[in-house]
C-alpha atoms as a PDB file:
ATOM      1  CA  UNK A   1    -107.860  -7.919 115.557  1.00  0.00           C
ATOM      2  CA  UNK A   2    -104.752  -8.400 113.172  1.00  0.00           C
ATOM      3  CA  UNK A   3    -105.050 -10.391 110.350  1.00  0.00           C
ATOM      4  CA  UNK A   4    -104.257 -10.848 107.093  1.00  0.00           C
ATOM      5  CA  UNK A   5    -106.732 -12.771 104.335  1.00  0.00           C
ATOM      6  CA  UNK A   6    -105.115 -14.027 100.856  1.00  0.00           C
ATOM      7  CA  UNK A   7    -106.612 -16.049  97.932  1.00  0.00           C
ATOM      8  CA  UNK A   8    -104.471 -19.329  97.658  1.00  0.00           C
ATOM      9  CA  UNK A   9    -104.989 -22.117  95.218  1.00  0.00           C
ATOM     10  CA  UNK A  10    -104.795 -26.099  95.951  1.00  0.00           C
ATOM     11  CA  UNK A  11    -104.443 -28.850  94.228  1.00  0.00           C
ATOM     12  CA  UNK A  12    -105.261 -32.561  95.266  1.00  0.00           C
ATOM     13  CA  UNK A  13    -102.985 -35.827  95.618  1.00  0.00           C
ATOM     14  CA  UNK A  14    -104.065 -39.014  96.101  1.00  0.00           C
ATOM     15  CA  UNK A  15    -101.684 -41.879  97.138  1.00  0.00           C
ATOM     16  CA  UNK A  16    -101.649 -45.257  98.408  1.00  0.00           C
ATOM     17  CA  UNK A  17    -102.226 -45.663 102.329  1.00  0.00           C
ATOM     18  CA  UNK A  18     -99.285 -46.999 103.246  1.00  0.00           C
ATOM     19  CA  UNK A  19     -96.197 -45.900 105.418  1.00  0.00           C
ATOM     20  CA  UNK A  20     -93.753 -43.874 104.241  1.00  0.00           C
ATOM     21  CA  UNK A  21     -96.129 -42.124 101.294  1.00  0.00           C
ATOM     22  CA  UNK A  22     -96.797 -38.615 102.530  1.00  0.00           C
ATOM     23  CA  UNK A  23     -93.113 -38.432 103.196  1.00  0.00           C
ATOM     24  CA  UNK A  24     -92.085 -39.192  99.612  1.00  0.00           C
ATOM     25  CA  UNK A  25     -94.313 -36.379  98.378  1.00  0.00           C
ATOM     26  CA  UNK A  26     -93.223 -33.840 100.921  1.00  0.00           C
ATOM     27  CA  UNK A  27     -90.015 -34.843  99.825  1.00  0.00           C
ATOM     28  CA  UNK A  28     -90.150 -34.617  96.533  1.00  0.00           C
ATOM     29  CA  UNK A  29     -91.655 -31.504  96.740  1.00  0.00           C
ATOM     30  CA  UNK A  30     -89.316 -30.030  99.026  1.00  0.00           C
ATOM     31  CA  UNK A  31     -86.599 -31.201  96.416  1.00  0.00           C
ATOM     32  CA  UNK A  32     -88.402 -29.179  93.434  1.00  0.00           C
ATOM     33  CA  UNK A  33     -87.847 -25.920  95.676  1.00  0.00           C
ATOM     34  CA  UNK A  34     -92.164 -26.335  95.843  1.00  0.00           C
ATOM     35  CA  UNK A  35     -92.788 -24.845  99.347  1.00  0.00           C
ATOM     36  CA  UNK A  36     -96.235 -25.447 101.056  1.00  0.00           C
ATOM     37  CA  UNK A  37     -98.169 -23.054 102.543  1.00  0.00           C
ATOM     38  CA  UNK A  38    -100.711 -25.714 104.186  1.00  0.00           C
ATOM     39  CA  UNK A  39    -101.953 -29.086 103.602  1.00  0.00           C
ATOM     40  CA  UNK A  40    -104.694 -31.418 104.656  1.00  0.00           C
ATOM     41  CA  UNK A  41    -104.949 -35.393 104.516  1.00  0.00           C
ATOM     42  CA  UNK A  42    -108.341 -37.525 104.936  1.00  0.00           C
ATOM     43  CA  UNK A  43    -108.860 -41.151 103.967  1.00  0.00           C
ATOM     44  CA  UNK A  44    -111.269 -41.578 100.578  1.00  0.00           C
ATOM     45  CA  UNK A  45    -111.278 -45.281 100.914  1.00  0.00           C
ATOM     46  CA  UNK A  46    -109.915 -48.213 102.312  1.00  0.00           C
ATOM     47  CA  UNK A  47    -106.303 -48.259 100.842  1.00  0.00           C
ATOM     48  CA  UNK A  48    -106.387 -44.198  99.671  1.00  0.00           C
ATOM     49  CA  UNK A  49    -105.277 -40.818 101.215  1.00  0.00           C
ATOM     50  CA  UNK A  50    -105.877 -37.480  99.360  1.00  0.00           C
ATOM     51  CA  UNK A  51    -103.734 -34.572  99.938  1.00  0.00           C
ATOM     52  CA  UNK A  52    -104.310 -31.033  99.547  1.00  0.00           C
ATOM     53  CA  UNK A  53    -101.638 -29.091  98.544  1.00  0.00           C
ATOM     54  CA  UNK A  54    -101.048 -25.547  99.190  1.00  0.00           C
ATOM     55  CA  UNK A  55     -98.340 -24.600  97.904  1.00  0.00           C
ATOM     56  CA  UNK A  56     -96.833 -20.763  97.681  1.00  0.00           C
ATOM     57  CA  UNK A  57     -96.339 -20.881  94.198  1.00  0.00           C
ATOM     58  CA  UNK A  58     -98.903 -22.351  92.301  1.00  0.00           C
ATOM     59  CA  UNK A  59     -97.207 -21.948  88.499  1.00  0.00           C
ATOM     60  CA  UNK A  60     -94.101 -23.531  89.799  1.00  0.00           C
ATOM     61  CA  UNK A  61     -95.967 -26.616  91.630  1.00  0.00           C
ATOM     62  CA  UNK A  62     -97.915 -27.762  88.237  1.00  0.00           C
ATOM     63  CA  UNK A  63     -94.870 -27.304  86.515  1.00  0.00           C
ATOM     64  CA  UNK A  64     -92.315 -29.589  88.542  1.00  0.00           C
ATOM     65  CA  UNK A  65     -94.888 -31.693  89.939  1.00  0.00           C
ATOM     66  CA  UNK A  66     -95.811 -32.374  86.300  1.00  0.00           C
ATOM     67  CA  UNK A  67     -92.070 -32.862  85.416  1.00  0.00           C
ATOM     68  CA  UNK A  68     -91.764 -35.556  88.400  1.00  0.00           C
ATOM     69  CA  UNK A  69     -95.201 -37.575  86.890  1.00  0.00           C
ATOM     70  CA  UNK A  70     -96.691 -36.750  89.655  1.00  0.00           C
ATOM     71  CA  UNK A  71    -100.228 -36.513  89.227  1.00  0.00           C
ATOM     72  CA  UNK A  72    -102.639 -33.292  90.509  1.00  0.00           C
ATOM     73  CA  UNK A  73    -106.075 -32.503  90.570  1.00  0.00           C
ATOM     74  CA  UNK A  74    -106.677 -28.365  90.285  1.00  0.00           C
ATOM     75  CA  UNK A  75    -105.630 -25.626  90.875  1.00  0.00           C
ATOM     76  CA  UNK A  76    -109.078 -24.991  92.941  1.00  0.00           C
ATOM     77  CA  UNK A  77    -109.194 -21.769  95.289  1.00  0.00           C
ATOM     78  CA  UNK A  78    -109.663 -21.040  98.355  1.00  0.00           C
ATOM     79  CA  UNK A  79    -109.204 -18.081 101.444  1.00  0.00           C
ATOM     80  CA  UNK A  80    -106.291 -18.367 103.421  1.00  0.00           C
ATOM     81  CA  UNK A  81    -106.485 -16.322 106.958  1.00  0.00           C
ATOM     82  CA  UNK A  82    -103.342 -15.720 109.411  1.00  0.00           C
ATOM     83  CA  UNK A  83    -103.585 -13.246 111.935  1.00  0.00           C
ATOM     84  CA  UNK A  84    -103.468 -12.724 115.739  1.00  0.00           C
ATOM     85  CA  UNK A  85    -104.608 -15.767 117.891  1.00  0.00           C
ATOM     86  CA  UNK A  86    -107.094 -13.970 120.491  1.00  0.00           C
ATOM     87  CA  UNK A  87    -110.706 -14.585 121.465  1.00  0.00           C
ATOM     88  CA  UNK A  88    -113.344 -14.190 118.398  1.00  0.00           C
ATOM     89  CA  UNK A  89    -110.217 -14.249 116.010  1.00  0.00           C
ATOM     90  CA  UNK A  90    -112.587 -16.087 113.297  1.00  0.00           C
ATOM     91  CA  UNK A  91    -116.248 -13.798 114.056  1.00  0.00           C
ATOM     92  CA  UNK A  92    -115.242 -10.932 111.541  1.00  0.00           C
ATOM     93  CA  UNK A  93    -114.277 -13.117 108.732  1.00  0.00           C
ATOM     94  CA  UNK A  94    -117.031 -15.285 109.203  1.00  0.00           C
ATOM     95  CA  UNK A  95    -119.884 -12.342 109.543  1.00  0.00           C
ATOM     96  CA  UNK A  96    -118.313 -10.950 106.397  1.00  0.00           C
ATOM     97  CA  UNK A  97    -118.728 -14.105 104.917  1.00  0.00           C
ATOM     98  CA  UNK A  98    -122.831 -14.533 105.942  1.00  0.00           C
ATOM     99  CA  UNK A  99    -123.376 -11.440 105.297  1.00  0.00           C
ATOM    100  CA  UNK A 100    -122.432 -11.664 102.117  1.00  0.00           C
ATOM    101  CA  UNK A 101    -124.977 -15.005 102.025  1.00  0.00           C
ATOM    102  CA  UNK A 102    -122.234 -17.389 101.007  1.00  0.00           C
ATOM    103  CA  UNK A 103    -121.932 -20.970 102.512  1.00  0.00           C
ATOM    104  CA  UNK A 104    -118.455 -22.295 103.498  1.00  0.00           C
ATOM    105  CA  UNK A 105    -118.635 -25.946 103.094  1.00  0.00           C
ATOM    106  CA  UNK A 106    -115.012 -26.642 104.790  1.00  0.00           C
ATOM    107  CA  UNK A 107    -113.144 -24.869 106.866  1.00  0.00           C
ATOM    108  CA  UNK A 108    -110.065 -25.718 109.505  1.00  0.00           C
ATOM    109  CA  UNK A 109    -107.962 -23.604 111.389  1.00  0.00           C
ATOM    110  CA  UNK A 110    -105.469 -24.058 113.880  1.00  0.00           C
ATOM    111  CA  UNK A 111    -103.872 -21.834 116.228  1.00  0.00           C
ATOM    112  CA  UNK A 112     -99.524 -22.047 116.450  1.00  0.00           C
ATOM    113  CA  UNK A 113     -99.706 -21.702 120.367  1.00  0.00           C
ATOM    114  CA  UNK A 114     -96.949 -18.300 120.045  1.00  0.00           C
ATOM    115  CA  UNK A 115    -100.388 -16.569 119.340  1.00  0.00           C
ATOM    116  CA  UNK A 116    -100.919 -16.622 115.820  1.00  0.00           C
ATOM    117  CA  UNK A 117    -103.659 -18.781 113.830  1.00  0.00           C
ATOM    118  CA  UNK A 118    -104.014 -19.997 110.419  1.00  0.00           C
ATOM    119  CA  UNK A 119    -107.569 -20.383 108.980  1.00  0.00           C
ATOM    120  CA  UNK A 120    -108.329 -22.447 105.336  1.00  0.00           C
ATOM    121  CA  UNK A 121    -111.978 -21.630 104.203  1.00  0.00           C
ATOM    122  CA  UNK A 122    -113.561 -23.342 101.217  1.00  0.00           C
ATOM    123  CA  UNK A 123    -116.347 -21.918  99.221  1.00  0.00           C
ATOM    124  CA  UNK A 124    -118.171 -23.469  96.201  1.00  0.00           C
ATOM    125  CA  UNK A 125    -116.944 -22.140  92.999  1.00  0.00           C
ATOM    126  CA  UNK A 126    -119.576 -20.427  92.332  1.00  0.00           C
ATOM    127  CA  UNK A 127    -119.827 -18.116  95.467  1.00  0.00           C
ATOM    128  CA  UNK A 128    -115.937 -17.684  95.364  1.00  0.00           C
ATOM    129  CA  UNK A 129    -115.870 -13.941  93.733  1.00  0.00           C
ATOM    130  CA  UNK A 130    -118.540 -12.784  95.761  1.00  0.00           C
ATOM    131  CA  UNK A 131    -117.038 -14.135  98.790  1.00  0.00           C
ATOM    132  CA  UNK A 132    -113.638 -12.594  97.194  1.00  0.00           C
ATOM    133  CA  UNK A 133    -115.409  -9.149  96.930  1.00  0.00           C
ATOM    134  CA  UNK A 134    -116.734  -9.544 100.903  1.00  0.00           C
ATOM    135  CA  UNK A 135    -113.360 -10.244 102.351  1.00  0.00           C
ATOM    136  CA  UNK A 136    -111.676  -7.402  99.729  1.00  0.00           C
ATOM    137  CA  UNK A 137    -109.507  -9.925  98.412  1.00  0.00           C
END
């Protein structure tokens, strides 16, 4: 199996709920030259969204997202996978991982459908150097 596994950092956004919001970000982030490696978005109340950002460069997203007031929680880490999408593409990161007796609390991957997957796993920040050390990251 083909893969590649990368340290990334992420930061979080929250905005209002309403049309038209995640837009204005991606936006305004595309116009800073901030280019996103992944993101996520889940509901954390009735009338809020929070993002999480992954973006490429991490120096250069606090830095203009500071510059446009826009507000970000982090950077927090977190293991980025991309490889080959083929059966058991996730079992030899994940035995790594419990063998190495750390818990991933999140985790979502995604395959492209041209056969290639991305993976996001999040660790505690306490477990994330040994989990670094297990993956040889």
């Amino acid at each position: 199996m083909s893969y590649k596994i990368r340290r990334v950092e992420y930061f979080h956004a929250t905005l209002v709920d309403q049309p038209g919001e995640a837009y204005k970000t991606f936006s305004s982030l595309s116009g800073l030259g901030v280019n996103l490696l992944a993101f996520t978005a889940v509901p954390v109340g009735p009338n809020r969204t929070q993002l999480t950002l992954f973006p490429e460069d991490p120096g250069k997203m606090r830095s203009e997202a500071s510059r446009a007031g826009m507000a970000l929680d982090g950077p927090h880490t977190a293991v980025l996978v991309q490889g080959d999408d083929e059966l058991g593409a996730l079992v030899d990161v994940h035995e790594r991982i419990y063998r190495a007796n750390v818990n991933v609390y999140a985790s979502t991957a995604i395959a492209d459908g041209f056969g290639k997957y991305g993976h996001l796993i999040f660790v505690r920040p306490d477990d994330y150097e040994r989990v670094a050390r297990a993956l040889a990251i």
